[in-house]
C-alpha atoms as a PDB file:
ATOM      1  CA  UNK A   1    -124.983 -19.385 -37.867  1.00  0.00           C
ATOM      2  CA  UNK A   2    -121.556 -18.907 -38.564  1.00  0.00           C
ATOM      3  CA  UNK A   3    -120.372 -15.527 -39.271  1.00  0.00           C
ATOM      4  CA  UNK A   4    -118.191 -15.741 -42.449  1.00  0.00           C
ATOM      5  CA  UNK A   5    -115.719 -13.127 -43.397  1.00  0.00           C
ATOM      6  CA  UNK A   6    -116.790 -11.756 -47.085  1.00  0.00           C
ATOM      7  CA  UNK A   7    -113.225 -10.755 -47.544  1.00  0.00           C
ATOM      8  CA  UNK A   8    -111.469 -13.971 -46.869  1.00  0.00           C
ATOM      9  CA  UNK A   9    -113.717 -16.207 -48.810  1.00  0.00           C
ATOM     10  CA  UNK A  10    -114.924 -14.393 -51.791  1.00  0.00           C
ATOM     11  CA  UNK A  11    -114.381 -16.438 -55.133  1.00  0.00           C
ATOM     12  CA  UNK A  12    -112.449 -13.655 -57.667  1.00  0.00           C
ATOM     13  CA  UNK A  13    -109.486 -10.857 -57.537  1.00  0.00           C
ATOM     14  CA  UNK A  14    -111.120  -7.650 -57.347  1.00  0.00           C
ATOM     15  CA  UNK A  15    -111.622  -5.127 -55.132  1.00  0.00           C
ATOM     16  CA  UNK A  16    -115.502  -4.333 -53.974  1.00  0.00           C
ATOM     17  CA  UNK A  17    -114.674  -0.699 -52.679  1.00  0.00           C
ATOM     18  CA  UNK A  18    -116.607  -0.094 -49.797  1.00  0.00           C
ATOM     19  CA  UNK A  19    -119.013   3.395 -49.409  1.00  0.00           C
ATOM     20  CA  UNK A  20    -116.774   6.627 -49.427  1.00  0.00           C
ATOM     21  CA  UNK A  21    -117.821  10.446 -48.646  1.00  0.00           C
ATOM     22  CA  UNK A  22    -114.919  11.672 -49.876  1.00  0.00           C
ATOM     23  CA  UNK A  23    -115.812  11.811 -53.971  1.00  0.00           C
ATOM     24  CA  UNK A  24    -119.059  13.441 -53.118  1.00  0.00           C
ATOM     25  CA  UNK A  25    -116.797  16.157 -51.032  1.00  0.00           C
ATOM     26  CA  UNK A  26    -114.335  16.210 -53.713  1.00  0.00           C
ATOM     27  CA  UNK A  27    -117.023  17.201 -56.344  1.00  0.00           C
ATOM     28  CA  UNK A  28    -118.807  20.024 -54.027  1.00  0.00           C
ATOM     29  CA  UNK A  29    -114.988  20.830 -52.590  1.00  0.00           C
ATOM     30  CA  UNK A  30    -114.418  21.257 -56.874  1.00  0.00           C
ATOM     31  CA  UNK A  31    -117.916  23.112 -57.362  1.00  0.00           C
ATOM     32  CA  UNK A  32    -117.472  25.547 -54.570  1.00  0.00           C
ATOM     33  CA  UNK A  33    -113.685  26.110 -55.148  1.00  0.00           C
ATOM     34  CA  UNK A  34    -114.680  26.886 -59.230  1.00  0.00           C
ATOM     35  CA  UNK A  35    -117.797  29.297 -58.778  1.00  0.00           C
ATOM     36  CA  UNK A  36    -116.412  31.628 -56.075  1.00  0.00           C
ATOM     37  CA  UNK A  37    -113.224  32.007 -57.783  1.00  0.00           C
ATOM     38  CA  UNK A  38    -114.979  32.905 -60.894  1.00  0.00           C
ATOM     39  CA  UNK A  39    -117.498  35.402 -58.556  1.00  0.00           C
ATOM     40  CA  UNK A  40    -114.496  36.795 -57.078  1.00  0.00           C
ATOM     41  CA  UNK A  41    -112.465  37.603 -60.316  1.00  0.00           C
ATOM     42  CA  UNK A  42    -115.749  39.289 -61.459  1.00  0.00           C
ATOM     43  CA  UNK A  43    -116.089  41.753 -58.592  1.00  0.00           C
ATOM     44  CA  UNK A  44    -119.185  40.112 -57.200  1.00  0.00           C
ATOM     45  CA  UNK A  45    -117.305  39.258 -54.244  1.00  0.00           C
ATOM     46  CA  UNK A  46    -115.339  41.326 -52.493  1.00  0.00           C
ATOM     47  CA  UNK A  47    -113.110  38.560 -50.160  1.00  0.00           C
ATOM     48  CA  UNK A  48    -111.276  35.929 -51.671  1.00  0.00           C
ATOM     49  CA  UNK A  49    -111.801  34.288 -48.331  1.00  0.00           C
ATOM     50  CA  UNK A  50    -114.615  31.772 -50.178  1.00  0.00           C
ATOM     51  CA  UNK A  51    -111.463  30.730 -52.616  1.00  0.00           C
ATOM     52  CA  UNK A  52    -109.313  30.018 -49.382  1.00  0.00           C
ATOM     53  CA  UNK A  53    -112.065  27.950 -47.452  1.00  0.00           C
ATOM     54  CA  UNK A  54    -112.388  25.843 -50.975  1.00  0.00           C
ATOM     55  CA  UNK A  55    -109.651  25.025 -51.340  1.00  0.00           C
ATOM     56  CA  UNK A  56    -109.016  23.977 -47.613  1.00  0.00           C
ATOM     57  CA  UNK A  57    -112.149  21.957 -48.129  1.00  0.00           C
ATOM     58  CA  UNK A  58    -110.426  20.381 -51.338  1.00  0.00           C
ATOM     59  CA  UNK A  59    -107.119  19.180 -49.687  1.00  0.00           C
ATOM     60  CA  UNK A  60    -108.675  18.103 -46.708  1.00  0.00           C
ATOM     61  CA  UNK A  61    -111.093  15.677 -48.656  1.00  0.00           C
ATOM     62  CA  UNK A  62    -108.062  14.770 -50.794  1.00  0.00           C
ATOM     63  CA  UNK A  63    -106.312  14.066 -47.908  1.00  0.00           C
ATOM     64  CA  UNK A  64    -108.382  11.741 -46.413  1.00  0.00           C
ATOM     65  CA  UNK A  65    -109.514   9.950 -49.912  1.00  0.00           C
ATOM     66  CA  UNK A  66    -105.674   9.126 -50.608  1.00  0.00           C
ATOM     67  CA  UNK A  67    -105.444   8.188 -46.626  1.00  0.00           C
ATOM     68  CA  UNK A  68    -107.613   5.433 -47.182  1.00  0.00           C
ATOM     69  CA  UNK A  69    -107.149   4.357 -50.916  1.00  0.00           C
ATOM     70  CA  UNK A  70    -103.129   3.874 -49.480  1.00  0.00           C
ATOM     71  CA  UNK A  71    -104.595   1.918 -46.421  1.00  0.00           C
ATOM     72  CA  UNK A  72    -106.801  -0.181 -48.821  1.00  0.00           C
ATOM     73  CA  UNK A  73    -103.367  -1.227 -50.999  1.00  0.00           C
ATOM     74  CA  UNK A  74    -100.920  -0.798 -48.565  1.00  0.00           C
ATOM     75  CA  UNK A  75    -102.157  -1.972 -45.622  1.00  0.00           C
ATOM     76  CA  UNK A  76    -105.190  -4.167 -46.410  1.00  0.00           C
ATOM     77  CA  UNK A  77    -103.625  -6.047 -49.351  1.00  0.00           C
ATOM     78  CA  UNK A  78    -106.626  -5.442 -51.483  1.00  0.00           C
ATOM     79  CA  UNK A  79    -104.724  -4.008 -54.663  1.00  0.00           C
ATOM     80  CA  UNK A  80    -104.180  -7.634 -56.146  1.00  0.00           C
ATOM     81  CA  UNK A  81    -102.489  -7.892 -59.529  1.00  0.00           C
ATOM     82  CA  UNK A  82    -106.028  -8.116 -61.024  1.00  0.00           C
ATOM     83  CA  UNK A  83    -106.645  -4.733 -59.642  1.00  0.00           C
ATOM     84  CA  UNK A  84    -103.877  -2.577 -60.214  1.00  0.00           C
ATOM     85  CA  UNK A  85    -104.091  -4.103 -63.767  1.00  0.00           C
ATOM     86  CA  UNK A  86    -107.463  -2.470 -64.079  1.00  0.00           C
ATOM     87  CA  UNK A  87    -106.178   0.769 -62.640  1.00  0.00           C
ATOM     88  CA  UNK A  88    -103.461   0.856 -65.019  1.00  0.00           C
ATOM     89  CA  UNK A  89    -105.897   0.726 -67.810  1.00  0.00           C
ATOM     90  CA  UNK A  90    -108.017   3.092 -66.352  1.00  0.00           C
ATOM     91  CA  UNK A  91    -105.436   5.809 -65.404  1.00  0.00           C
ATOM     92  CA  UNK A  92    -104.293   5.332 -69.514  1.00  0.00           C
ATOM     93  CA  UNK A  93    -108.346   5.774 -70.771  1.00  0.00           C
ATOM     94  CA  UNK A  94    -108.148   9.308 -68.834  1.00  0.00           C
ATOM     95  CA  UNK A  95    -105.028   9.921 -69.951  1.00  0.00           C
ATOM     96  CA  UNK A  96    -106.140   9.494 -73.885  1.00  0.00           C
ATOM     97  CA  UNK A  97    -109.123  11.644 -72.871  1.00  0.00           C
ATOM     98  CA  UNK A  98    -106.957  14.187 -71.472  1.00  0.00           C
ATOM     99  CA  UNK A  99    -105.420  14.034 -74.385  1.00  0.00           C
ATOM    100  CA  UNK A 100    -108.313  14.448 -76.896  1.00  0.00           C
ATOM    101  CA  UNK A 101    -108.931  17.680 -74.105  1.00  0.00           C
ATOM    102  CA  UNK A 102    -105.833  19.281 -75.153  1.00  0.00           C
ATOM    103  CA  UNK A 103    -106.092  17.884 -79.083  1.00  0.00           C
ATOM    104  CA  UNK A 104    -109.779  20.450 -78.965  1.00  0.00           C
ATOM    105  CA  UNK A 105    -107.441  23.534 -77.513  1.00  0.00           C
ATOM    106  CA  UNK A 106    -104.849  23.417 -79.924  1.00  0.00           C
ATOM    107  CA  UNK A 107    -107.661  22.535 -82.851  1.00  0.00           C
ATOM    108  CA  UNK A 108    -109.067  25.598 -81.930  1.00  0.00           C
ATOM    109  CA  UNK A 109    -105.519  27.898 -82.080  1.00  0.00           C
ATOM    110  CA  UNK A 110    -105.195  26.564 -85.400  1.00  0.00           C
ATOM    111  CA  UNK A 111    -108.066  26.755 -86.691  1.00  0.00           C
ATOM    112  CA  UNK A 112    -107.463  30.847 -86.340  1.00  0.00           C
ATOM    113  CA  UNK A 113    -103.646  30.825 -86.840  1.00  0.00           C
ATOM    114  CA  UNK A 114    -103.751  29.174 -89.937  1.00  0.00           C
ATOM    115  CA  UNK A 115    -106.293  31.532 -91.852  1.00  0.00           C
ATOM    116  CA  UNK A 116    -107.106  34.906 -89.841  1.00  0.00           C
ATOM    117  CA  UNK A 117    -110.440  36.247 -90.442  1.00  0.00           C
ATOM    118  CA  UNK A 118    -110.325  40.219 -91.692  1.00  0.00           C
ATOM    119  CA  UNK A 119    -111.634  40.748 -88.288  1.00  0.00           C
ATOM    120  CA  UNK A 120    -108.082  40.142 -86.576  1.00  0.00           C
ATOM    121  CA  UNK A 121    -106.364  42.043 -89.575  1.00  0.00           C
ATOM    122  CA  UNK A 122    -105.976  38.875 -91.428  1.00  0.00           C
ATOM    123  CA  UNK A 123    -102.786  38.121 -89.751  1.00  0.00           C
ATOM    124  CA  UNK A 124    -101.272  35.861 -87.058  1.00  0.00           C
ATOM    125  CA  UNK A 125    -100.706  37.398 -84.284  1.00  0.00           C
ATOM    126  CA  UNK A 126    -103.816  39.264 -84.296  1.00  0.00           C
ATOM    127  CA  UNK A 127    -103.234  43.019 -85.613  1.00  0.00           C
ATOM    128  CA  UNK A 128    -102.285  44.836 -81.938  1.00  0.00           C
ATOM    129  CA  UNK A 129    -100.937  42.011 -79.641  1.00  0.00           C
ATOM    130  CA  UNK A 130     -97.308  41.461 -79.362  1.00  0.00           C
ATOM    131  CA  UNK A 131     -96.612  37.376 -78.413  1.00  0.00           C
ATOM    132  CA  UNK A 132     -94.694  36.056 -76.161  1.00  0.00           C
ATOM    133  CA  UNK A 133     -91.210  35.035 -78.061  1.00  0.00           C
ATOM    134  CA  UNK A 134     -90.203  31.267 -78.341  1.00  0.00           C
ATOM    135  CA  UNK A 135     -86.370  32.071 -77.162  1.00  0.00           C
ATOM    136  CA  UNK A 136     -87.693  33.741 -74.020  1.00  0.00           C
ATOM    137  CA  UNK A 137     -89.381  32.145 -71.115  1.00  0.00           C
ATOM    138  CA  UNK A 138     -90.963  29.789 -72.933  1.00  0.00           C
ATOM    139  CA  UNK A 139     -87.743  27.973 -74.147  1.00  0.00           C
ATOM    140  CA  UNK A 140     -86.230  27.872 -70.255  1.00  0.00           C
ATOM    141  CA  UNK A 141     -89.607  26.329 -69.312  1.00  0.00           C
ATOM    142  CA  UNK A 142     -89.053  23.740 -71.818  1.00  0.00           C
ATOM    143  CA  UNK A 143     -85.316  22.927 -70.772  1.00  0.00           C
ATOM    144  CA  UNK A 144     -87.047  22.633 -67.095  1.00  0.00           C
ATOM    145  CA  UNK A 145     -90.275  20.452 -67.827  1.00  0.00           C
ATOM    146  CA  UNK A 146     -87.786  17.914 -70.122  1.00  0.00           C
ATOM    147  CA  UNK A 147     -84.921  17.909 -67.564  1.00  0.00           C
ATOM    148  CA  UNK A 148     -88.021  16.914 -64.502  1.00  0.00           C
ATOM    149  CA  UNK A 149     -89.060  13.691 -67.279  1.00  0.00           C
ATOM    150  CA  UNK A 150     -85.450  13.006 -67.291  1.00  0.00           C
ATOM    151  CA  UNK A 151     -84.865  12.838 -63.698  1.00  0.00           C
ATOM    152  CA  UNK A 152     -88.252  11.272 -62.831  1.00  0.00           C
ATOM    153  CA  UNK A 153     -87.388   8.427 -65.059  1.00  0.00           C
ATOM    154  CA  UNK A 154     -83.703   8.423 -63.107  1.00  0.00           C
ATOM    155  CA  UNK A 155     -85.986   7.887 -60.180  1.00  0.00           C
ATOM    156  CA  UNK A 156     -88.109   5.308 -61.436  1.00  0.00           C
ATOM    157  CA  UNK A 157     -85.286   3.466 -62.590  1.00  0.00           C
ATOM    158  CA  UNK A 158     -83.351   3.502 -59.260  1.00  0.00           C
ATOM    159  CA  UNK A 159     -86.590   2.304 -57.523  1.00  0.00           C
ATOM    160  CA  UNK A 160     -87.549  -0.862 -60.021  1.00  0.00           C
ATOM    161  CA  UNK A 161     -83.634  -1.790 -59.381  1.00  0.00           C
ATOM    162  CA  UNK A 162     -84.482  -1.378 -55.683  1.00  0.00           C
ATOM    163  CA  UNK A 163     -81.898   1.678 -54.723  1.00  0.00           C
ATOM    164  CA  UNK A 164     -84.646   3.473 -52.416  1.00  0.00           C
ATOM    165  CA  UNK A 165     -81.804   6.647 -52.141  1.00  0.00           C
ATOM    166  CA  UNK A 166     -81.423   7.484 -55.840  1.00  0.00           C
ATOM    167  CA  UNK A 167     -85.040   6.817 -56.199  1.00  0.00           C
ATOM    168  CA  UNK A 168     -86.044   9.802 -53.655  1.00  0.00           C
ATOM    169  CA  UNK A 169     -83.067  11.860 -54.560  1.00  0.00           C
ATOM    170  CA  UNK A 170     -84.782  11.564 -58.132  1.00  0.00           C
ATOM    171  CA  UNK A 171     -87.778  12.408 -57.098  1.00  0.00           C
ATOM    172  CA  UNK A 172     -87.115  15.406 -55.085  1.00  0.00           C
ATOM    173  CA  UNK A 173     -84.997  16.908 -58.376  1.00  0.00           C
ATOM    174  CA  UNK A 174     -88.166  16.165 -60.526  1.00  0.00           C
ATOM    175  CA  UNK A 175     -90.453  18.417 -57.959  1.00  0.00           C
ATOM    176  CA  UNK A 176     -87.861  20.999 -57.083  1.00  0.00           C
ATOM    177  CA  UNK A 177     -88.059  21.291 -61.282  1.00  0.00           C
ATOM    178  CA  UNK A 178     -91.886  21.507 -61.268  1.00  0.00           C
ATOM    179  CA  UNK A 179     -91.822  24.424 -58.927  1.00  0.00           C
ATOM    180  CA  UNK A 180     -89.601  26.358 -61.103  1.00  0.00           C
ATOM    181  CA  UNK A 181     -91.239  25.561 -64.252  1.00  0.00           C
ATOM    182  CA  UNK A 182     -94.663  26.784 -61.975  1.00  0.00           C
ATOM    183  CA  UNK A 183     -92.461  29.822 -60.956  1.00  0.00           C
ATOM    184  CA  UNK A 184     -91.843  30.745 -64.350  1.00  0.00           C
ATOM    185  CA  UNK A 185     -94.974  30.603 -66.050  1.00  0.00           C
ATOM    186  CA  UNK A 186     -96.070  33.428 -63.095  1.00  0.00           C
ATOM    187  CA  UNK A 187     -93.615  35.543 -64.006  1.00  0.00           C
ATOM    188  CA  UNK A 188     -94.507  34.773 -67.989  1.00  0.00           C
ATOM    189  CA  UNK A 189     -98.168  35.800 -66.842  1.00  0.00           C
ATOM    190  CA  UNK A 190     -97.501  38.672 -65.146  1.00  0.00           C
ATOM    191  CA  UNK A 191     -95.111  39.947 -68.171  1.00  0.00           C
ATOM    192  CA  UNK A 192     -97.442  39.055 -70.823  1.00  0.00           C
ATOM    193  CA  UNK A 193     -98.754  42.132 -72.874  1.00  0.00           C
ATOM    194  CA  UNK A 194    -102.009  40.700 -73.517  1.00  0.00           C
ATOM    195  CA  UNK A 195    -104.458  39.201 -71.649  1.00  0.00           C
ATOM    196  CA  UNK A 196    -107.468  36.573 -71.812  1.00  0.00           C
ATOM    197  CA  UNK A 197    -109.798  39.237 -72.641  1.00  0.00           C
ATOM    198  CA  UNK A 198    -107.197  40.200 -76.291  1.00  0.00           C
ATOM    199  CA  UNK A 199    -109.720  38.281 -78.504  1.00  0.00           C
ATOM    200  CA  UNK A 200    -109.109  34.803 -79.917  1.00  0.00           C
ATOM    201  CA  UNK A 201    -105.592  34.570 -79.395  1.00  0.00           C
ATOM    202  CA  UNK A 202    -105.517  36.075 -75.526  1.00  0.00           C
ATOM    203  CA  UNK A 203    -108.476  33.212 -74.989  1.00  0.00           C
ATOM    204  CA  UNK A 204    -107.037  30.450 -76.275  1.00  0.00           C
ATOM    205  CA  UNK A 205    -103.044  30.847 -75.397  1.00  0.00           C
ATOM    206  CA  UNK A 206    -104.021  31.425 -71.775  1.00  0.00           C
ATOM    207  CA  UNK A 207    -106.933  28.233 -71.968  1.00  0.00           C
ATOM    208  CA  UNK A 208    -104.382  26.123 -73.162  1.00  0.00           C
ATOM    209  CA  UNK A 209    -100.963  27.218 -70.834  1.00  0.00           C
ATOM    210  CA  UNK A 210    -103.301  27.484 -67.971  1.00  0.00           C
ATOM    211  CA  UNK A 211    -104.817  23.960 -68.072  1.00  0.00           C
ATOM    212  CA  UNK A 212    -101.158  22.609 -68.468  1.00  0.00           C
ATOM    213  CA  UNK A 213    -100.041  24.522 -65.562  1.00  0.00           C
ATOM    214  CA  UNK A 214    -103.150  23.050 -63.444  1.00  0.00           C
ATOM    215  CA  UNK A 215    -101.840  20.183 -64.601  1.00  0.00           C
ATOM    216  CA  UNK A 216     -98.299  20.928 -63.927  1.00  0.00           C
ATOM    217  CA  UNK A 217     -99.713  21.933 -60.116  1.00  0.00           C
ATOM    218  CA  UNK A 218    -101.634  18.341 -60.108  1.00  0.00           C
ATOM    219  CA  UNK A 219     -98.915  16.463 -60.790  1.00  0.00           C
ATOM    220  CA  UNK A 220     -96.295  18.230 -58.617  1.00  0.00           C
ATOM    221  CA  UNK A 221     -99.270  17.299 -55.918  1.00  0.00           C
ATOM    222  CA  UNK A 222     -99.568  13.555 -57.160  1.00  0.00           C
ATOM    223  CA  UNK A 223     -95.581  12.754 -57.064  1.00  0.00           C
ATOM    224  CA  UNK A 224     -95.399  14.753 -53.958  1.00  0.00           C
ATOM    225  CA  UNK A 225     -97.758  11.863 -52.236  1.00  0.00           C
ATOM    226  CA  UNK A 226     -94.863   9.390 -54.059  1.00  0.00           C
ATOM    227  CA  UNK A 227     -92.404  10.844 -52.428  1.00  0.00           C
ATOM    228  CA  UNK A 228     -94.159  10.499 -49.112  1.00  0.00           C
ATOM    229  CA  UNK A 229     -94.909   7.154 -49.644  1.00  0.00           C
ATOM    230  CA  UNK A 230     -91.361   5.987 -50.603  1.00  0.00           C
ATOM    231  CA  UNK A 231     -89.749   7.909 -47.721  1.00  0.00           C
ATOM    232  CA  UNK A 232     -92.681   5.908 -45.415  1.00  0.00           C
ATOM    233  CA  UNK A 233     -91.308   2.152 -47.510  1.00  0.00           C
ATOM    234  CA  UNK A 234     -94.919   1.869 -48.887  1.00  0.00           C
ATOM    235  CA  UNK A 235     -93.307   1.754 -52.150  1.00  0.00           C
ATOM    236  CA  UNK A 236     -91.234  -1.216 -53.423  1.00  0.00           C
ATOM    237  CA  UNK A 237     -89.266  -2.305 -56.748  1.00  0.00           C
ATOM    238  CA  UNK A 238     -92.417  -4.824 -57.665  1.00  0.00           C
ATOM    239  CA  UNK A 239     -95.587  -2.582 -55.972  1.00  0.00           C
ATOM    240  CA  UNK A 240     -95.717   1.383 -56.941  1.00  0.00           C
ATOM    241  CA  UNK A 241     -98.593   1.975 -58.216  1.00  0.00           C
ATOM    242  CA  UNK A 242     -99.546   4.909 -57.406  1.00  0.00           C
ATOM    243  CA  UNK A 243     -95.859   6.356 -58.426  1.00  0.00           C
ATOM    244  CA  UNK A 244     -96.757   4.109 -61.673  1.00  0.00           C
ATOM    245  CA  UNK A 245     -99.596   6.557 -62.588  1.00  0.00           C
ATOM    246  CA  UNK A 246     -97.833   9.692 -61.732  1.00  0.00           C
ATOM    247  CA  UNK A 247     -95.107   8.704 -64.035  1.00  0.00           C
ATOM    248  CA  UNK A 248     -97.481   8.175 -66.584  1.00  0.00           C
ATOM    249  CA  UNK A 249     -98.901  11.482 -66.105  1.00  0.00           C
ATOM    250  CA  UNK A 250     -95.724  13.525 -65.739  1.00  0.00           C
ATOM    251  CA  UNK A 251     -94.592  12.189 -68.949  1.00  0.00           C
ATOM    252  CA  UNK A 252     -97.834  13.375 -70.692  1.00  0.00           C
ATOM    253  CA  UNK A 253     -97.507  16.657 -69.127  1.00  0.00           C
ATOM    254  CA  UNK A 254     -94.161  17.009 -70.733  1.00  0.00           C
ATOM    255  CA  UNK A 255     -95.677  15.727 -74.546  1.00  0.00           C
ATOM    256  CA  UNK A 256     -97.992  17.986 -73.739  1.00  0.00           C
ATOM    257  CA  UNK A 257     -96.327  21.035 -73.837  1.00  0.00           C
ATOM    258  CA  UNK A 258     -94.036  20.114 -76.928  1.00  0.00           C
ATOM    259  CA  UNK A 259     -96.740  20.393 -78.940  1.00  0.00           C
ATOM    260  CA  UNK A 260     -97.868  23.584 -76.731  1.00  0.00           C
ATOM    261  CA  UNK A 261     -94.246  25.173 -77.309  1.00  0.00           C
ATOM    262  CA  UNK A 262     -94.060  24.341 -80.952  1.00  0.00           C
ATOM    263  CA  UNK A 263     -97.623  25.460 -81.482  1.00  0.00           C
ATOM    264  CA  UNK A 264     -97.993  28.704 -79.104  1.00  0.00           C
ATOM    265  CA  UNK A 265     -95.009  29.941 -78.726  1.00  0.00           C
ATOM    266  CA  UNK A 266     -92.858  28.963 -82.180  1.00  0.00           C
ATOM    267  CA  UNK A 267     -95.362  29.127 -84.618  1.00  0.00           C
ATOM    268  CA  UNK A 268     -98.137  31.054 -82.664  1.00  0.00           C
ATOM    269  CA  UNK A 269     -95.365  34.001 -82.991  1.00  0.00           C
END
């Protein structure tokens, strides 16, 4: 009986992923990573050696799950057009639920700023706290986080017209950016006069700049791997997909915090 190659002769476009360990160590990696830094920050462990061996575990099995999803549609020529279609409309579904994420955060700071309860001295800020002021830090990190969507799209455009320099030298602006912008919102943090624990406004200014810095940190990580890959020519002008989807979620990182900046930081103070 002949022995016929499922791959060669199979009758549509898509990609049948074969079985992977690495989203099952990913999840755990996530698990473990979340519950022993939240054990540590609460004193019930002593060592933040737990929080260094997760998140070891979590690059390593990110590591290896981007090694092979770039062999896969770099190497193995299984990201047909019908494919990356499908991620593309995939990557924008999670970006819309991102989104509606963020849409519940600032629903929430509203919700308080607009009519404060007697309990916070019906005013906004809260009777006691002293915000953070819109011309301070918060303005430079906006000049920063615009200036990295204006030189990613630089790079983007340099790499559709096929100039691979311009393209990296792009790039590398746009993450040398993030870093800063990461930089600063430490130093905002460790300035702050309030905390998570200052009632509704400490809880919900530090939810919702937090998650956008951990997604700041994300996608410093994801164009990082774009930068990589167009250094290595894995990238071209007519196949980038994973640069694609960073792009995409850079830019929403910078809508993002618009609306954080006007919301927070203007009005919030």
């Amino acid at each position: 009986m002949l022995n016929i190659n499922r791959q060669a002769y199979q009758a549509h476009p898509f990609h049948l992923v074969e079985n992977s360990p690495w989203p099952f160590f990913v999840s755990f990696s996530l698990f473990g990573l979340a519950m022993n830094t939240a054990l540590t920050m609460h004193g019930y462990i002593g060592s933040s050696i737990w929080v260094i061996l997760g998140i070891v575990c979590l690059v390593y099995s990110m590591a290896l799950w981007f090694r092979d999803v770039i062999a896969e549609g770099t190497y193995l020529g299984h990201h047909t057009l019908a494919v990356r279609n499908g991620i593309n409309l995939g990557f924008i579904l999670f970006i819309v639920s991102e989104g509606l994420f963020f849409f519940g955060i600032f629903w929430s700071f509203g919700h308080s700023a607009i009519s404060p309860t007697i309990e916070l001295g019906a005013m906004w800020p809260p009777m006691g706290i002293e915000a953070i002021q819109a011309t301070d830090l918060p303005l430079l990190n906006t000049i920063l986080l615009l200036s990295s969507g204006a030189t990613l799209t630089y790079s983007h455009h340099y790499l559709i017209n096929g100039n691979r320099k311009q393209a990296l030298l792009g790039l590398l602006f746009t993450l040398v950016l993030a870093a800063s912008f990461t930089v600063c919102q430490y130093i905002e943090y460790r300035t702050a006069t309030f905390t998570i624990a200052d009632g509704v406004f400490g809880s919900v200014f530090y939810m919702g700049t937090g998650f956008h810095g951990i997604h700041v940190i994300v996608g410093g990580i994801m164009l990082s791997v774009a930068l990589w890959r167009i250094y290595s020519y894995h990238s071209t002008n007519t196949h980038h997909l994973g640069y694609h989807t960073s792009a995409l979620y850079w830019h929403f990182v910078d809508v993002v915090w618009l609306f954080l900046f006007v919301l927070f930081y203007w009005y919030g103070s």
